[in-house]
N, C-alpha and C. Protein backbone atom coordinates (compact mmCIF):
# COMPACT_ATOMS: atom_id res chain seq x y z
N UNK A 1 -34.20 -52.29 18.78
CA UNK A 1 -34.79 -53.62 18.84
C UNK A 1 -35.12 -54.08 17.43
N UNK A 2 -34.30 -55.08 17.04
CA UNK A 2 -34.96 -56.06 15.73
C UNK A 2 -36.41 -56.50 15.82
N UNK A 3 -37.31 -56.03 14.33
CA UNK A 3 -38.62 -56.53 14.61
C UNK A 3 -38.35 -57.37 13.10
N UNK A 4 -39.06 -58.39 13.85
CA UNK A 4 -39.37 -59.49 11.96
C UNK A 4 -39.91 -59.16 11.16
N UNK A 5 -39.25 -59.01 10.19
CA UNK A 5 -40.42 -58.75 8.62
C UNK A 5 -40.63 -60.31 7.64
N UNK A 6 -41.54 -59.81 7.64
CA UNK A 6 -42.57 -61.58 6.43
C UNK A 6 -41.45 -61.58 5.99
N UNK A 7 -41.22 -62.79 6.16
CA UNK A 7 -39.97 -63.42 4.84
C UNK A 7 -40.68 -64.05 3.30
N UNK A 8 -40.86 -63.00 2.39
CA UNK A 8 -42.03 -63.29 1.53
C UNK A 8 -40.87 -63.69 0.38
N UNK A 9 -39.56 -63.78 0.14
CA UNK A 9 -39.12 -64.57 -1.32
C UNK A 9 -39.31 -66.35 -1.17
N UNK A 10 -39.31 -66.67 -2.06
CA UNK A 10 -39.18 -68.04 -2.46
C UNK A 10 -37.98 -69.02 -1.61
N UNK A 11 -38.59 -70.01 -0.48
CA UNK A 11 -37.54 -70.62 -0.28
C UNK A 11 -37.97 -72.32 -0.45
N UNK A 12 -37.06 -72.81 -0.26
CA UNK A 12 -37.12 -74.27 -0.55
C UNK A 12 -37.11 -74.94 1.21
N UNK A 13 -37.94 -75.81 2.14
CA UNK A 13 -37.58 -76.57 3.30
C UNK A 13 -37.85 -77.86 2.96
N UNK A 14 -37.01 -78.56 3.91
CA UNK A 14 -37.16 -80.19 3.81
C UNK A 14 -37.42 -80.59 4.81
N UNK A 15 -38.35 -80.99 4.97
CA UNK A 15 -38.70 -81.54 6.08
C UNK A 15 -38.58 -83.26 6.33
N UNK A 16 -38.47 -83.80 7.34
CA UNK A 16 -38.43 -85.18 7.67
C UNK A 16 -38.92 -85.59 9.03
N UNK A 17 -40.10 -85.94 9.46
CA UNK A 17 -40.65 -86.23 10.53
C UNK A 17 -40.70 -88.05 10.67
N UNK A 18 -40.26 -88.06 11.60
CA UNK A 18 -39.68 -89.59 12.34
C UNK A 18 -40.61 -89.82 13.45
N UNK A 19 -41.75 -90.20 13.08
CA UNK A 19 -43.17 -90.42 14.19
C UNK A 19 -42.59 -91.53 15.15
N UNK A 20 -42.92 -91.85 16.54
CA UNK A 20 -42.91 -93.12 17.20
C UNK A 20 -44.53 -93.42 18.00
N UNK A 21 -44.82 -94.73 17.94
CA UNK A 21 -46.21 -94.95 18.09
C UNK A 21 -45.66 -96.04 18.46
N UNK A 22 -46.49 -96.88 20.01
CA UNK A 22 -46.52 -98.32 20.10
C UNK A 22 -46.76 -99.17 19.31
N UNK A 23 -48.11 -98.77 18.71
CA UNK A 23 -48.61 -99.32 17.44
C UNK A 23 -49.30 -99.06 16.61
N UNK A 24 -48.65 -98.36 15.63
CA UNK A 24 -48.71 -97.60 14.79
C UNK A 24 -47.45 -98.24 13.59
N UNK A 25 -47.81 -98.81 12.69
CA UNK A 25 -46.59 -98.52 11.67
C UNK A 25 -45.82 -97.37 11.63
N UNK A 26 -44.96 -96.52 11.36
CA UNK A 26 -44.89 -94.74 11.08
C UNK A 26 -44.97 -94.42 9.90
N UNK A 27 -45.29 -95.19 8.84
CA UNK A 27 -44.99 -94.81 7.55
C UNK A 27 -46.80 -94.35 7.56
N UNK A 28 -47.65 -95.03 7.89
CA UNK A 28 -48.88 -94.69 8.25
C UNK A 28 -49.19 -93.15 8.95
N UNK A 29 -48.64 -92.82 10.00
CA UNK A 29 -48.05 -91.42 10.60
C UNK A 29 -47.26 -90.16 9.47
N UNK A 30 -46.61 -91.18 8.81
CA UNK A 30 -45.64 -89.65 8.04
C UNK A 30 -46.98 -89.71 6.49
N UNK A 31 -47.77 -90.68 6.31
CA UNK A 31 -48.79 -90.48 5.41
C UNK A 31 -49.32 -89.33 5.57
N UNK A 32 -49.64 -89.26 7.38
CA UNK A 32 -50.43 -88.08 7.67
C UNK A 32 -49.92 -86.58 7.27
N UNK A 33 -49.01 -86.53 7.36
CA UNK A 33 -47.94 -85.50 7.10
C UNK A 33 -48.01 -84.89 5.67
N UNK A 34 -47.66 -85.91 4.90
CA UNK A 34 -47.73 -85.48 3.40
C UNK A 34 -48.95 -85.65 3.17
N UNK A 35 -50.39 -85.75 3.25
CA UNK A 35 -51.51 -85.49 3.90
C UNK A 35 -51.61 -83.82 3.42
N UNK A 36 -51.24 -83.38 5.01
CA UNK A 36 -51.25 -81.98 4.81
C UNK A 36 -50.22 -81.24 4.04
N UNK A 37 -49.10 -81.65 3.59
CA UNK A 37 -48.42 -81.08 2.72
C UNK A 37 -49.18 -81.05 1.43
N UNK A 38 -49.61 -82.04 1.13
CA UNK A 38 -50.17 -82.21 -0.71
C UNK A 38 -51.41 -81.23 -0.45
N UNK A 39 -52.25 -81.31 0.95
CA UNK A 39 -53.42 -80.42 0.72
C UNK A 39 -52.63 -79.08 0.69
N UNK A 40 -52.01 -78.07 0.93
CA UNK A 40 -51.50 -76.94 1.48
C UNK A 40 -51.85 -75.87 0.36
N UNK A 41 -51.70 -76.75 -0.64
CA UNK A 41 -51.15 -76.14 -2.33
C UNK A 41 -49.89 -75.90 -2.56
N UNK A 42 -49.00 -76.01 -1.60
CA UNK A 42 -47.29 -76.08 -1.90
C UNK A 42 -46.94 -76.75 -2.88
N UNK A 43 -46.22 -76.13 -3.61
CA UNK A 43 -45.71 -77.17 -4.47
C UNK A 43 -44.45 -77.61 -3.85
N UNK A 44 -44.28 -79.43 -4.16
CA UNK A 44 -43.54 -79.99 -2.88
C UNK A 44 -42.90 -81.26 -3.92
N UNK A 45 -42.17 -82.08 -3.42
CA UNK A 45 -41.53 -83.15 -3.99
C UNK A 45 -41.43 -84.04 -3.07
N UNK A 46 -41.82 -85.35 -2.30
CA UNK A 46 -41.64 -86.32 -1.70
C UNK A 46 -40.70 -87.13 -2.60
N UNK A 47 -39.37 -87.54 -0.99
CA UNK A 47 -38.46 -88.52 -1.47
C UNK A 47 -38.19 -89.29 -0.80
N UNK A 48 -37.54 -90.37 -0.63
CA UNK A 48 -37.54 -91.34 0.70
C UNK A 48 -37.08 -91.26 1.80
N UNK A 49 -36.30 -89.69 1.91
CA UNK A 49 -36.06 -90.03 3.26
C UNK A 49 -36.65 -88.23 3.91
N UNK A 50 -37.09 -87.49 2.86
CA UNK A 50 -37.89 -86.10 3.90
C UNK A 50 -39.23 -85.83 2.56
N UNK A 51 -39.62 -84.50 2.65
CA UNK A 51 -40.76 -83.80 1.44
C UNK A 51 -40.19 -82.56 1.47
N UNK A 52 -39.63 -82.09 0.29
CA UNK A 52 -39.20 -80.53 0.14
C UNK A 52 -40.40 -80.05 -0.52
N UNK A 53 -40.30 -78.71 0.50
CA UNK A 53 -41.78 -78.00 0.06
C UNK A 53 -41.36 -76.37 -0.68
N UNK A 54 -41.73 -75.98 -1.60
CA UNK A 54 -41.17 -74.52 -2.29
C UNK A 54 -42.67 -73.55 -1.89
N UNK A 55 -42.11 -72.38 -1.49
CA UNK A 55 -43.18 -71.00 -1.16
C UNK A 55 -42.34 -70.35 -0.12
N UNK A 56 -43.26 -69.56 0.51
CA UNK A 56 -42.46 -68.50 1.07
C UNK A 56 -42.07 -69.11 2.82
N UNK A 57 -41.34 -68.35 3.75
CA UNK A 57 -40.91 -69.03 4.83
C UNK A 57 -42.08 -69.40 5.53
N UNK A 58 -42.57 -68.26 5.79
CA UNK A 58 -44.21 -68.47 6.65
C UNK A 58 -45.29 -69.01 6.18
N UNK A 59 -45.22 -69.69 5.48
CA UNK A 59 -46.38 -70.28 4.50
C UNK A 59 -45.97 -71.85 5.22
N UNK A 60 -44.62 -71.77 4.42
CA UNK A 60 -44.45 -73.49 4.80
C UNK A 60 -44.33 -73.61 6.33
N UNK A 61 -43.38 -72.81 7.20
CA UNK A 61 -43.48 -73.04 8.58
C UNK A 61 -44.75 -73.83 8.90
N UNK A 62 -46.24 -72.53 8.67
CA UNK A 62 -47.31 -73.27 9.21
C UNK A 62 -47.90 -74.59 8.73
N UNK A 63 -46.86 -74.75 7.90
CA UNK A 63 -47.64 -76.31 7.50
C UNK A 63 -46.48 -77.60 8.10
N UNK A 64 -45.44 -77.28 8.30
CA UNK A 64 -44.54 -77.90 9.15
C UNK A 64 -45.09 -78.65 10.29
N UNK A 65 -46.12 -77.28 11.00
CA UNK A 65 -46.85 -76.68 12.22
C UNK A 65 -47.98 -78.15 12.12
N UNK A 66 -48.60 -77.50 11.07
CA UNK A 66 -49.70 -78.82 11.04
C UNK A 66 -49.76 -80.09 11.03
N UNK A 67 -48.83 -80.32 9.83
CA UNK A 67 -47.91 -81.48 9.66
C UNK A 67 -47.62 -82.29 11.14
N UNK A 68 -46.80 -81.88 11.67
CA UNK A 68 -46.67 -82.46 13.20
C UNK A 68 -47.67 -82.80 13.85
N UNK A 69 -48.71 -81.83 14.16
CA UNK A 69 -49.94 -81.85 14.80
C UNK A 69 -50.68 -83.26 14.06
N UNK A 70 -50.59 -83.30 12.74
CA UNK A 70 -51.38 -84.24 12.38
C UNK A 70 -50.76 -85.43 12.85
N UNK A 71 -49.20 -85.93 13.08
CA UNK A 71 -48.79 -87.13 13.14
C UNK A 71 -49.42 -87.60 14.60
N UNK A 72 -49.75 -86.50 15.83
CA UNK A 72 -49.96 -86.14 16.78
C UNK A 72 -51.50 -86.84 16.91
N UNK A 73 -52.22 -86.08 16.01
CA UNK A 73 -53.39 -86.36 15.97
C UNK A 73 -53.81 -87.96 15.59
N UNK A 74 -52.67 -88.16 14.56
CA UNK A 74 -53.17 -90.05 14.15
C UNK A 74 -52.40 -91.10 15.27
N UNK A 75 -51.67 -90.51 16.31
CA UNK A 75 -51.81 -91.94 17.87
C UNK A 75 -50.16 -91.33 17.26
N UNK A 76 -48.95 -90.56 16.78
CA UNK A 76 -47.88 -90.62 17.17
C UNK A 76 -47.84 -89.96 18.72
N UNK A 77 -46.25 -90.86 19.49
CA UNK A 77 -46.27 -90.61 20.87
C UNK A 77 -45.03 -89.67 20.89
N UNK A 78 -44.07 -89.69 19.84
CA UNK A 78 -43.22 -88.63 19.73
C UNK A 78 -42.35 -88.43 18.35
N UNK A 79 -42.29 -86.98 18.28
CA UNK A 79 -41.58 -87.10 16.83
C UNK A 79 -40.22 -86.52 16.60
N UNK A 80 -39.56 -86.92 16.23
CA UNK A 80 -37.84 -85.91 15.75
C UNK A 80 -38.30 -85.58 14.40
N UNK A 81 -38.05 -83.95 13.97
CA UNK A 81 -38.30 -83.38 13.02
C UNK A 81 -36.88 -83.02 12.88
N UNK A 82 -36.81 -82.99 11.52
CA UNK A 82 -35.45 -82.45 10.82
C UNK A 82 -35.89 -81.52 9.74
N UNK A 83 -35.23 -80.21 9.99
CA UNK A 83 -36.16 -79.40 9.06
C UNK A 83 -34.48 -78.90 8.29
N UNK A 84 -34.01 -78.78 7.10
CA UNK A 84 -33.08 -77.86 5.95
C UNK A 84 -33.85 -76.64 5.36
N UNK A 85 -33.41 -75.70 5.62
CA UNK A 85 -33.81 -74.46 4.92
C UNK A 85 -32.99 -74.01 4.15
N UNK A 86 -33.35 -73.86 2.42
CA UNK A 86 -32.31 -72.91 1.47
C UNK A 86 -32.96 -71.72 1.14
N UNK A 87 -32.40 -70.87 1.55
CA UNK A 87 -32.74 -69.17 1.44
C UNK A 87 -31.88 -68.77 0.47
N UNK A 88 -32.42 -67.07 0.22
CA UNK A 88 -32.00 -66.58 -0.59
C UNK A 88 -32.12 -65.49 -0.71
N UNK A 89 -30.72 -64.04 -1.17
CA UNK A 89 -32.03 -62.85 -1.96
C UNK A 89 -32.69 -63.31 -3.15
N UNK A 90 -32.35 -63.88 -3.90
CA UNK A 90 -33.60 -64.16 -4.71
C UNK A 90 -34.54 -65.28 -4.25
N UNK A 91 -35.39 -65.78 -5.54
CA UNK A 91 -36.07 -66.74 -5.07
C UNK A 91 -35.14 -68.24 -5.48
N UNK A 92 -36.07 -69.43 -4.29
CA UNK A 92 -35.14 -70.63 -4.87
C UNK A 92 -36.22 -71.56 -4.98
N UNK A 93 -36.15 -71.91 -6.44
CA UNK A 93 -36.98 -73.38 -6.90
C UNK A 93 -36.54 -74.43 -6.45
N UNK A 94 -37.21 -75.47 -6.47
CA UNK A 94 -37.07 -76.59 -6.62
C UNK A 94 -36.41 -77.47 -8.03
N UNK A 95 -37.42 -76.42 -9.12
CA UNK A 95 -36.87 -76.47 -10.66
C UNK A 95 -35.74 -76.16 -10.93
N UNK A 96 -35.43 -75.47 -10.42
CA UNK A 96 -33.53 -74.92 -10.27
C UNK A 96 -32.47 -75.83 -10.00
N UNK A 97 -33.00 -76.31 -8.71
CA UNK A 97 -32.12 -77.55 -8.30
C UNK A 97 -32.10 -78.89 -9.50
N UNK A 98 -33.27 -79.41 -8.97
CA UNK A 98 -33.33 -80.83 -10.18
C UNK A 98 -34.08 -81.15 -11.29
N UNK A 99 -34.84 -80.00 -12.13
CA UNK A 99 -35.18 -79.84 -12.94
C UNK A 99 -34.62 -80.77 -14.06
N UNK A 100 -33.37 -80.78 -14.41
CA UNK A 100 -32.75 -81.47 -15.26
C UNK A 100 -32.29 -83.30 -15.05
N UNK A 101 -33.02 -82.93 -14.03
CA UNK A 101 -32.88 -84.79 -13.81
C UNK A 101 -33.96 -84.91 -14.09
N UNK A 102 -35.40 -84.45 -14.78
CA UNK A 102 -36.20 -85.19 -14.39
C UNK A 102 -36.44 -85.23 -16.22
């Protein structure tokens, strides 16, 4: 039987949560979101269409976790999440990727 071990290297997720609310703007809703992303201490990058967050798998999962809950919590009635994961044996920055654009 396969048992899980912490996935403790460095990965990069992107997340994109698509709140729906009667009335609710959603950009107000995905505020909530990056909310708890900026509190987390992740270091993260918001772009216009998701927030890539850098740390380890289980770190960010639970903030994915929260993240939702919060859109939940501010009157969203349903959400489509789109989550990209880049793994690695080593670790993967964010700095790696676009470092040089900036």
């Amino acid at each position: 039987m396969y048992k899980a071990e912490k996935m403790t290297k460095t990965v990069n997720i992107a997340l994109q949560i698509l709140p729906t609310a009667s009335d609710i703007h959603p950009y107000i809703l995905v505020d909530k979101a990056i909310e708890i992303i900026a509190n987390s201490g992740l270091k993260y990058k918001v772009t216009p269409f998701e927030t890539v967050m850098e740390g380890s798998y289980d770190d960010i999962m639970e903030v994915v976790k929260q993240a939702q809950q919060a859109c939940y919590e501010a009157g969203a009635e349903s959400l489509m999440t789109y989550i990209k994961i880049q793994s690695s044996l080593e670790d993967v920055t964010i700095e790696d990727k676009i470092g040089k654009y900036e």
